[in-house]
PDB file of N, CA and C in Angstrom:
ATOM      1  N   UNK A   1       0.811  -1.192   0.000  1.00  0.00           N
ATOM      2  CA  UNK A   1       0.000   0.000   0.000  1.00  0.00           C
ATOM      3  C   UNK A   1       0.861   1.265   0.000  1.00  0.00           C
ATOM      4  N   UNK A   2       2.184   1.034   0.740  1.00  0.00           N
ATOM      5  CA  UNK A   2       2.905   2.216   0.873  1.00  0.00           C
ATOM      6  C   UNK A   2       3.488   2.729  -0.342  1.00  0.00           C
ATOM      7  N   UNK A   3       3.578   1.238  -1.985  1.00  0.00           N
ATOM      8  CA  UNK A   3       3.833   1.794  -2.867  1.00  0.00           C
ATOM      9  C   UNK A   3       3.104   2.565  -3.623  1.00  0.00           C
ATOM     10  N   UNK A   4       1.631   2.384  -3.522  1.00  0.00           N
ATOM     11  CA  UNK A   4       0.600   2.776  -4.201  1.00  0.00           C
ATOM     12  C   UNK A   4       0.454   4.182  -3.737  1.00  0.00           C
ATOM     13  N   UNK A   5       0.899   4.765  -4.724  1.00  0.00           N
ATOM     14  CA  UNK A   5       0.376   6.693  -4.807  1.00  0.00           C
ATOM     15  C   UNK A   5      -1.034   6.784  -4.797  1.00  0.00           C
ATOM     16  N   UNK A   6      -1.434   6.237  -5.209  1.00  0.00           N
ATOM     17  CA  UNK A   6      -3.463   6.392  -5.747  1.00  0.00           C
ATOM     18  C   UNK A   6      -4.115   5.861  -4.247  1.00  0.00           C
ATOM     19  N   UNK A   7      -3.581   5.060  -3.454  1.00  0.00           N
ATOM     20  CA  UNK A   7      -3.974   4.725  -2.353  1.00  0.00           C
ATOM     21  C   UNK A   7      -4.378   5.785  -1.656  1.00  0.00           C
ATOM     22  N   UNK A   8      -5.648   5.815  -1.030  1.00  0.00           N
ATOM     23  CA  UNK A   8      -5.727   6.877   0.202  1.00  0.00           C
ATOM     24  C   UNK A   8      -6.877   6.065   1.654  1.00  0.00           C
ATOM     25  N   UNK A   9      -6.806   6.120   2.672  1.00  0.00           N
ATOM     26  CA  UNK A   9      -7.097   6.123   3.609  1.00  0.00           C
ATOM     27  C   UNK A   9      -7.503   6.971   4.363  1.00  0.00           C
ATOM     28  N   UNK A  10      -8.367   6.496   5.361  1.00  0.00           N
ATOM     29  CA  UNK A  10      -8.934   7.744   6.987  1.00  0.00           C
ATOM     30  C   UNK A  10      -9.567   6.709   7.744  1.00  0.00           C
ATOM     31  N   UNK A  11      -8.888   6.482   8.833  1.00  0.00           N
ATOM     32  CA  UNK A  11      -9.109   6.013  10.138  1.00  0.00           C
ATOM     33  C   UNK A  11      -9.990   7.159  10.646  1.00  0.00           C
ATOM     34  N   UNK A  12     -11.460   6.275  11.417  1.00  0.00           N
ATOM     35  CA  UNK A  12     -12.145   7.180  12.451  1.00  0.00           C
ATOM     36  C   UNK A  12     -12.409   6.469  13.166  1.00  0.00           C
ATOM     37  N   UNK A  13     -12.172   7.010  14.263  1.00  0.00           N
ATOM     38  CA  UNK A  13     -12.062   6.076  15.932  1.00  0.00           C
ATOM     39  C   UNK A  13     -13.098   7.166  16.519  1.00  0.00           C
ATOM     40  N   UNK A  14     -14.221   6.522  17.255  1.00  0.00           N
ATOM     41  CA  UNK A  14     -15.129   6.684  18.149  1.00  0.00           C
ATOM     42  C   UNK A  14     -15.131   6.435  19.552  1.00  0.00           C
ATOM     43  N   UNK A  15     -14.624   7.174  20.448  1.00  0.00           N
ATOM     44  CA  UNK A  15     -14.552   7.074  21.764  1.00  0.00           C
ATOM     45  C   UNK A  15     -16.108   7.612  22.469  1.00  0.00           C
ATOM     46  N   UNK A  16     -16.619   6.403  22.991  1.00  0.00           N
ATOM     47  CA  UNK A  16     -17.785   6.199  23.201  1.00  0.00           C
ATOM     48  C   UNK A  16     -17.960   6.824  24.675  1.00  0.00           C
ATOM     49  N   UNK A  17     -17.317   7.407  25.082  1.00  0.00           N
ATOM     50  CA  UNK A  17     -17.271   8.532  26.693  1.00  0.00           C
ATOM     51  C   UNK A  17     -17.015   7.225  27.430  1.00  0.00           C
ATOM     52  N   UNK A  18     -16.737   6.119  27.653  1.00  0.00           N
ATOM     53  CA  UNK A  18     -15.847   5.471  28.906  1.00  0.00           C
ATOM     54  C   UNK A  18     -14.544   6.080  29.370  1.00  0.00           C
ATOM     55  N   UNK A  19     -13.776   5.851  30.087  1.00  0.00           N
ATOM     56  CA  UNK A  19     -12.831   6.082  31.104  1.00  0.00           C
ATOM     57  C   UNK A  19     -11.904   5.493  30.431  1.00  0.00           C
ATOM     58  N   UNK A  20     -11.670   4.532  29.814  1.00  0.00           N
ATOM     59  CA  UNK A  20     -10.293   4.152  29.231  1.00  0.00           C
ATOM     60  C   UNK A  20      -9.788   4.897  28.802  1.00  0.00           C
ATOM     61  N   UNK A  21      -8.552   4.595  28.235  1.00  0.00           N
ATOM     62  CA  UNK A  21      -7.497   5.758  27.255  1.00  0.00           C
ATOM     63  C   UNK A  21      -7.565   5.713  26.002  1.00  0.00           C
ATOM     64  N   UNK A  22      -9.004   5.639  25.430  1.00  0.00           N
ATOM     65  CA  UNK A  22      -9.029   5.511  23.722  1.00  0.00           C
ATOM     66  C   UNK A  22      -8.550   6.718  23.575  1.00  0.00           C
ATOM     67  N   UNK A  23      -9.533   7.813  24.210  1.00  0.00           N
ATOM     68  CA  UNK A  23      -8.997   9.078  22.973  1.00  0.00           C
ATOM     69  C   UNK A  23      -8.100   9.787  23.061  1.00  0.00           C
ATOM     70  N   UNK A  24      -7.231   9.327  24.210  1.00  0.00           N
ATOM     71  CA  UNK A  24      -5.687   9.536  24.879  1.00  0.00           C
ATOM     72  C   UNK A  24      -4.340   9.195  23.023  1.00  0.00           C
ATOM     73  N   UNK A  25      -4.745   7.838  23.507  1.00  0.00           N
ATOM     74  CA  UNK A  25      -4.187   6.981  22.494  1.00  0.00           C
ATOM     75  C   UNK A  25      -4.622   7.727  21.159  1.00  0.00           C
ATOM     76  N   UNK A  26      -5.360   7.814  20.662  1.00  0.00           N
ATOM     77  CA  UNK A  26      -6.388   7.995  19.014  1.00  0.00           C
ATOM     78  C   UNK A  26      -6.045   9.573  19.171  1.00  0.00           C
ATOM     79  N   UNK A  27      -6.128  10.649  19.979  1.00  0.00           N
ATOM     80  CA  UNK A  27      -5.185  11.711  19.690  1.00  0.00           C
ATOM     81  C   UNK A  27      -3.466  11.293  19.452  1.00  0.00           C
ATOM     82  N   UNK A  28      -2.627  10.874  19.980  1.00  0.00           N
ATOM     83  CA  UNK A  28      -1.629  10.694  19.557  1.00  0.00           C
ATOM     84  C   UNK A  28      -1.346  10.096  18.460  1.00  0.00           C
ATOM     85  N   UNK A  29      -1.887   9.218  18.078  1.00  0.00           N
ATOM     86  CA  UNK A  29      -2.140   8.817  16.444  1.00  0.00           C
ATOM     87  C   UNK A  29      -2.541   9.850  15.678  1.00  0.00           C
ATOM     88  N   UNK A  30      -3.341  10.715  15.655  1.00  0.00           N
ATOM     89  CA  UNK A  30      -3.789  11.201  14.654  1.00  0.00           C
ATOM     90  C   UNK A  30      -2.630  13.256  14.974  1.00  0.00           C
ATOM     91  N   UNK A  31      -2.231  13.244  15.922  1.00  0.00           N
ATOM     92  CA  UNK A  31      -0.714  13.700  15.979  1.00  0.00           C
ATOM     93  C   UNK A  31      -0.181  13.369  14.932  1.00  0.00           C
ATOM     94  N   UNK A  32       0.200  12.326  15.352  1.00  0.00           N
ATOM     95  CA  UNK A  32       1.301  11.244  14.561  1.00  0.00           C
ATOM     96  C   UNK A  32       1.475  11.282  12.946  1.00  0.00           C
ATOM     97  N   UNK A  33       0.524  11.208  12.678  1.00  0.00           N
ATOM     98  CA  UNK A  33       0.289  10.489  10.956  1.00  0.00           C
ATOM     99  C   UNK A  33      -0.905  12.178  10.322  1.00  0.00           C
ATOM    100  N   UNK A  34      -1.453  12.741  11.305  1.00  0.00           N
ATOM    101  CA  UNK A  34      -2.371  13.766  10.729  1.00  0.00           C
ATOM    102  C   UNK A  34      -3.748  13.669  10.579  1.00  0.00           C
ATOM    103  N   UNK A  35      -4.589  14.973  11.134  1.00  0.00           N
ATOM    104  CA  UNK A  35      -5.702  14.764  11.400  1.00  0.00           C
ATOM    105  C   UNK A  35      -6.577  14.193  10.131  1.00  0.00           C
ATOM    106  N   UNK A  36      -6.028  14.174   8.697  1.00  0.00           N
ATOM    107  CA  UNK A  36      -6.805  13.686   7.414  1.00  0.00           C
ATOM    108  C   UNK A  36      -6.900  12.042   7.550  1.00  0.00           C
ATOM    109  N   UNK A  37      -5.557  11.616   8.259  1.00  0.00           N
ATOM    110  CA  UNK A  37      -5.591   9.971   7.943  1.00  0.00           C
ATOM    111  C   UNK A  37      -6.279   9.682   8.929  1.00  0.00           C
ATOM    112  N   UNK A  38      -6.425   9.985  10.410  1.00  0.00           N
ATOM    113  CA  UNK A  38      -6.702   9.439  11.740  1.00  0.00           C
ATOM    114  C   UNK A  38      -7.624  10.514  12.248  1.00  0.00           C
ATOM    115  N   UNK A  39      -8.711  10.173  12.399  1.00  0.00           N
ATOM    116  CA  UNK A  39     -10.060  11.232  13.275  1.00  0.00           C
ATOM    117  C   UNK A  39     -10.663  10.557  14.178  1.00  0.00           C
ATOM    118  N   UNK A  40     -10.730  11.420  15.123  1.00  0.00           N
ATOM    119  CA  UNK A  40     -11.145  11.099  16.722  1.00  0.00           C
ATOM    120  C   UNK A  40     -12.635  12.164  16.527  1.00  0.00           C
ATOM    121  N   UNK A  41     -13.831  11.108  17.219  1.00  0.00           N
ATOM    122  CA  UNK A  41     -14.839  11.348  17.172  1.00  0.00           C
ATOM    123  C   UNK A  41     -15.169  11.050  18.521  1.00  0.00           C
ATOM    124  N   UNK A  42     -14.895  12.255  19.806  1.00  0.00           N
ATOM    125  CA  UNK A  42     -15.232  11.478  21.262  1.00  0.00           C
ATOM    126  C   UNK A  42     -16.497  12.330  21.857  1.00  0.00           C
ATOM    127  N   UNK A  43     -17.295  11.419  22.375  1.00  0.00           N
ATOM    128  CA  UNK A  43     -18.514  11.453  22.659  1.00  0.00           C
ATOM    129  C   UNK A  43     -18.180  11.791  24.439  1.00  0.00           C
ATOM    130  N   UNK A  44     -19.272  12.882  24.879  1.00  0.00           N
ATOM    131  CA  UNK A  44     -19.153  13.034  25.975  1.00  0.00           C
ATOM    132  C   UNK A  44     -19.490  12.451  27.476  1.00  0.00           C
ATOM    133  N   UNK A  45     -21.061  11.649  27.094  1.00  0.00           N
ATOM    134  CA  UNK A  45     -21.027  11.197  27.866  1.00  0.00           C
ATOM    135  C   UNK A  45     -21.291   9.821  27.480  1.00  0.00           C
ATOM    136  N   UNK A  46     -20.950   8.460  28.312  1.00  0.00           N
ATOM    137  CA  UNK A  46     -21.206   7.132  27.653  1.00  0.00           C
ATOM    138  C   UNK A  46     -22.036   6.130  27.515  1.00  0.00           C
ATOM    139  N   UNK A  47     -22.383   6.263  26.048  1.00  0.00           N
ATOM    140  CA  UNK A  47     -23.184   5.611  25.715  1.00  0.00           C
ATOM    141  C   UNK A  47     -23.090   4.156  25.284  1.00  0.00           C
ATOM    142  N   UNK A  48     -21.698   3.668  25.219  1.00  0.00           N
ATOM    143  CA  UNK A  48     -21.830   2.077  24.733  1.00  0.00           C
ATOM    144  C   UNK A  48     -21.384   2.178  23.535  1.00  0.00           C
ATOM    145  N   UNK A  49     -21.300   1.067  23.040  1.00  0.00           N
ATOM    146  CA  UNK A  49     -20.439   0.672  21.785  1.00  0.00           C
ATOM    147  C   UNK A  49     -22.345   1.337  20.596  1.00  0.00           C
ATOM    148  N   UNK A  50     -23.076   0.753  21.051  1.00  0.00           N
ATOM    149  CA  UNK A  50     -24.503   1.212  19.994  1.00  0.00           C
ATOM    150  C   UNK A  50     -24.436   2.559  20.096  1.00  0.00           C
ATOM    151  N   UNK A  51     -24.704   3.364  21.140  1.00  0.00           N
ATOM    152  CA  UNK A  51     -24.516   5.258  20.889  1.00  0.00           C
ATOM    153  C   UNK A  51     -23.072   5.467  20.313  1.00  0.00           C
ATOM    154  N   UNK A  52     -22.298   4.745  20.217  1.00  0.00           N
ATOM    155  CA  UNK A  52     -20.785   5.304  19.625  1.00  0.00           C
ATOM    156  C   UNK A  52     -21.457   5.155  18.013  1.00  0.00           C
ATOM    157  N   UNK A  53     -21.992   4.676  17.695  1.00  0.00           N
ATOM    158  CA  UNK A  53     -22.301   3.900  16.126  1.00  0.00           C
ATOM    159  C   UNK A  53     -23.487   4.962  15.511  1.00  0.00           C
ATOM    160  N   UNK A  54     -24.208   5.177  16.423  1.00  0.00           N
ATOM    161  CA  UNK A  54     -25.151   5.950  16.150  1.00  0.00           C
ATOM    162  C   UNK A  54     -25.107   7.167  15.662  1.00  0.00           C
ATOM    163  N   UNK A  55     -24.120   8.090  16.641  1.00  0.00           N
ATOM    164  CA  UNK A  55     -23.429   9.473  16.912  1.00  0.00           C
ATOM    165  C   UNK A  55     -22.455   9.528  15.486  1.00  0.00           C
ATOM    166  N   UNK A  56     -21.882   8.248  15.265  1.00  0.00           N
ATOM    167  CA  UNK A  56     -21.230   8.255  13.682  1.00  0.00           C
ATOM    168  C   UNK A  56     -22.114   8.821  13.008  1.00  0.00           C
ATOM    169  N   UNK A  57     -23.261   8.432  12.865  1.00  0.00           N
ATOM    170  CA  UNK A  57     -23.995   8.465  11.829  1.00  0.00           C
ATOM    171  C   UNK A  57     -24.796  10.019  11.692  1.00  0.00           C
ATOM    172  N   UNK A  58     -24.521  10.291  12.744  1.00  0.00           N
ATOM    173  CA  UNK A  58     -24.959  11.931  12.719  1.00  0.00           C
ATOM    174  C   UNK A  58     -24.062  12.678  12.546  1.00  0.00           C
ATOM    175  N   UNK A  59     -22.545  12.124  12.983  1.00  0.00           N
ATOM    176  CA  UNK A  59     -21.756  13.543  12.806  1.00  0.00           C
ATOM    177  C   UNK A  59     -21.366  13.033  10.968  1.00  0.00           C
ATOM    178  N   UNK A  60     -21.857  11.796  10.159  1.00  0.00           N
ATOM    179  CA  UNK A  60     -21.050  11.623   9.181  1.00  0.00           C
ATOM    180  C   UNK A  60     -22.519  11.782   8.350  1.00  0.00           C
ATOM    181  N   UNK A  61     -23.561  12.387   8.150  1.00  0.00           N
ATOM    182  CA  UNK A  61     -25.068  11.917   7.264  1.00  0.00           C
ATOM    183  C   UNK A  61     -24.646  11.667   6.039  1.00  0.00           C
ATOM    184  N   UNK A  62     -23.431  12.568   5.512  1.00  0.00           N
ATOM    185  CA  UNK A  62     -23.559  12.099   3.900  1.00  0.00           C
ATOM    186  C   UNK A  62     -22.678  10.499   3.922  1.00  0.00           C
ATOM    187  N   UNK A  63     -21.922   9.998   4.190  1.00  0.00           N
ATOM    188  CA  UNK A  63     -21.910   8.319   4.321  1.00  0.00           C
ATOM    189  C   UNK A  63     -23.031   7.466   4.342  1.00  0.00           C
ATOM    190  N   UNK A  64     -23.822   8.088   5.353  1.00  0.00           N
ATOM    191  CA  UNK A  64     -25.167   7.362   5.567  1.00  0.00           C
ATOM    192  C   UNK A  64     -26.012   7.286   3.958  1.00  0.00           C
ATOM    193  N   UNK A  65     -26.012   8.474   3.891  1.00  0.00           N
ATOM    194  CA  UNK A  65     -27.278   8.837   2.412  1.00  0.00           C
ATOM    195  C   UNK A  65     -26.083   7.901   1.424  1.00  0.00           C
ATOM    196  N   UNK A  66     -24.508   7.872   1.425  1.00  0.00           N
ATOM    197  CA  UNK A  66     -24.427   7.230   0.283  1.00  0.00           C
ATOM    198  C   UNK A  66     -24.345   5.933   0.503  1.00  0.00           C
ATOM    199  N   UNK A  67     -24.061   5.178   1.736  1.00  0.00           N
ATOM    200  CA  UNK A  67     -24.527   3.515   1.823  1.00  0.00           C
ATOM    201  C   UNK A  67     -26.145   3.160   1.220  1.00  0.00           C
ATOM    202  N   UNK A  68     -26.565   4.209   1.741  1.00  0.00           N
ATOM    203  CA  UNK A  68     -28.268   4.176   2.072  1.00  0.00           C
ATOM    204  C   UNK A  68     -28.550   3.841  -0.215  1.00  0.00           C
ATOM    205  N   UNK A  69     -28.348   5.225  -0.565  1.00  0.00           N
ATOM    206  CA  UNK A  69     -28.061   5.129  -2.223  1.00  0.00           C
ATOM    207  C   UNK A  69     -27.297   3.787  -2.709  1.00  0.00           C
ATOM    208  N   UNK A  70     -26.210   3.480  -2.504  1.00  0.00           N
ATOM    209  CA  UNK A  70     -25.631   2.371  -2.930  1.00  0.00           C
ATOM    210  C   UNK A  70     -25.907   0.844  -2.936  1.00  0.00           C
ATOM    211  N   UNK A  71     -26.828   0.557  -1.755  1.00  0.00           N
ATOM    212  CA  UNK A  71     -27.592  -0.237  -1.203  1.00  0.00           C
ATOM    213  C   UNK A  71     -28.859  -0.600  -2.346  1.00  0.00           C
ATOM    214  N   UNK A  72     -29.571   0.979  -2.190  1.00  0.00           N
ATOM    215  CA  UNK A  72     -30.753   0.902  -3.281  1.00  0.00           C
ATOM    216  C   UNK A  72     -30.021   0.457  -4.858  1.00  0.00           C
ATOM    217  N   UNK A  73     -29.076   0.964  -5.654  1.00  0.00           N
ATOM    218  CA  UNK A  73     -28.161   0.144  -6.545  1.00  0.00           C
ATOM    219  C   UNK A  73     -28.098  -0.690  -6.355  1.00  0.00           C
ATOM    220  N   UNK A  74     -27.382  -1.241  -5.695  1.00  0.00           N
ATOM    221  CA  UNK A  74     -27.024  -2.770  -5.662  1.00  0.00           C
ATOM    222  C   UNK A  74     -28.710  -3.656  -5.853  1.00  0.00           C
ATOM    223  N   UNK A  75     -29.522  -3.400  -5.196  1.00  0.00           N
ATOM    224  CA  UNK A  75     -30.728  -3.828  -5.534  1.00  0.00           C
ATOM    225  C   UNK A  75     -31.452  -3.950  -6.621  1.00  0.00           C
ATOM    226  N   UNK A  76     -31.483  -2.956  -6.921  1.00  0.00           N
ATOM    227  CA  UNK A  76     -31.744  -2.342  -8.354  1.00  0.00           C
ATOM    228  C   UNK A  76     -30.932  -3.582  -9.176  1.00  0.00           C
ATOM    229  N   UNK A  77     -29.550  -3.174  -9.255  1.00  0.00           N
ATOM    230  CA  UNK A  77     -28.973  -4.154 -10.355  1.00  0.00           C
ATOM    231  C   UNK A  77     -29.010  -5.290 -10.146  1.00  0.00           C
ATOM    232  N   UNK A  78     -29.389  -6.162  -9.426  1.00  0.00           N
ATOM    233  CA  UNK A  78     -30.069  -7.647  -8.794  1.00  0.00           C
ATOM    234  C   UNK A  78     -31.214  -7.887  -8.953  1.00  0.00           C
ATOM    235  N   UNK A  79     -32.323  -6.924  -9.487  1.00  0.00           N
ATOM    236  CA  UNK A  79     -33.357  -6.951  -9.420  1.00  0.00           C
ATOM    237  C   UNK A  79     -33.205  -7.142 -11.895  1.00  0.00           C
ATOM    238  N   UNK A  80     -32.616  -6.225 -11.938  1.00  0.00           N
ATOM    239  CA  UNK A  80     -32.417  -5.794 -12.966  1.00  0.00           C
ATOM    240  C   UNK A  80     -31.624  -7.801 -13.963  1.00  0.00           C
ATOM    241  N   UNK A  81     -30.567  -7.415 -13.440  1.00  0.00           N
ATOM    242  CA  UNK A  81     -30.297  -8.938 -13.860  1.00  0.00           C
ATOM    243  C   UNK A  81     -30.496  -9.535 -13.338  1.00  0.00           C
ATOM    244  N   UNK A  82     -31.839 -10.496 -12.481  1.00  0.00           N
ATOM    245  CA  UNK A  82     -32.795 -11.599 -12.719  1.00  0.00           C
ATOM    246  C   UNK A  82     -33.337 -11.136 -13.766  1.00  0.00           C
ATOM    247  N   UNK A  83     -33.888 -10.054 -13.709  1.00  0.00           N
ATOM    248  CA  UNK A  83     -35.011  -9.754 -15.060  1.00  0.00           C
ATOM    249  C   UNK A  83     -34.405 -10.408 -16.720  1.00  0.00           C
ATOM    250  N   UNK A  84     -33.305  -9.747 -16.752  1.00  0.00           N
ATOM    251  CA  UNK A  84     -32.077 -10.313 -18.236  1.00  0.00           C
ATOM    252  C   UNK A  84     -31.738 -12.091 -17.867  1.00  0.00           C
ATOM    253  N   UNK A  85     -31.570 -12.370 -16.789  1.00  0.00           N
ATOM    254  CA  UNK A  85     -31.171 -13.821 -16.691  1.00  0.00           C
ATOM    255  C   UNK A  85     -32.875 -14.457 -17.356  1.00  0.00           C
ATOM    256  N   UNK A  86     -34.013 -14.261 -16.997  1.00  0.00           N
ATOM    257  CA  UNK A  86     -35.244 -14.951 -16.757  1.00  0.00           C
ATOM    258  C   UNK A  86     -35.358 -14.725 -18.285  1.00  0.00           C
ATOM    259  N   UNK A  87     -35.020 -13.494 -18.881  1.00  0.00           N
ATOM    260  CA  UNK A  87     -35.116 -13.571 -20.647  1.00  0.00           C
ATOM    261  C   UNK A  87     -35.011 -14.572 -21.639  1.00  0.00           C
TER     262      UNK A  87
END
């Protein structure tokens, strides 16, 4: 991967407000390497691994709308070729 120029990446780590040292750790990473490759998303108070997932999905909506779109595609074209296979 490290040869590949066209390669790009972004780590996002969700610290779900527990007491451990995630976002201790997941700031020094994203120090490290830069806030584009590595993003810390820490939640204030804790909600669990399900409110960490959730809170993604609000601070990220356009991911959502394009799984959500891509999903409906993929359907679509499954729906589409049975139709050409059954021909």
């Amino acid at each position: 991967m490290k040869s590949d120029k066209n390669f790009t990446y972004e780590i996002i780590i969700v610290c779900d407000g527990s007491k451990d040292q995630t976002s201790n750790i997941a700031w020094d990473y994203s120090k490290k390497y830069g806030v584009d490759k590595v993003r810390l998303l820490k939640l204030v108070k804790n909600r669990g691994k399900g409110g960490a997932v959730t809170q993604v999905f609000f601070f990220l909506p356009f991911l959502s709308f394009l799984f959500f779109f891509l999903f409906l595609f993929f359907l679509y074209f499954l729906f589409f070729l049975s139709f050409m296979i059954q021909w």
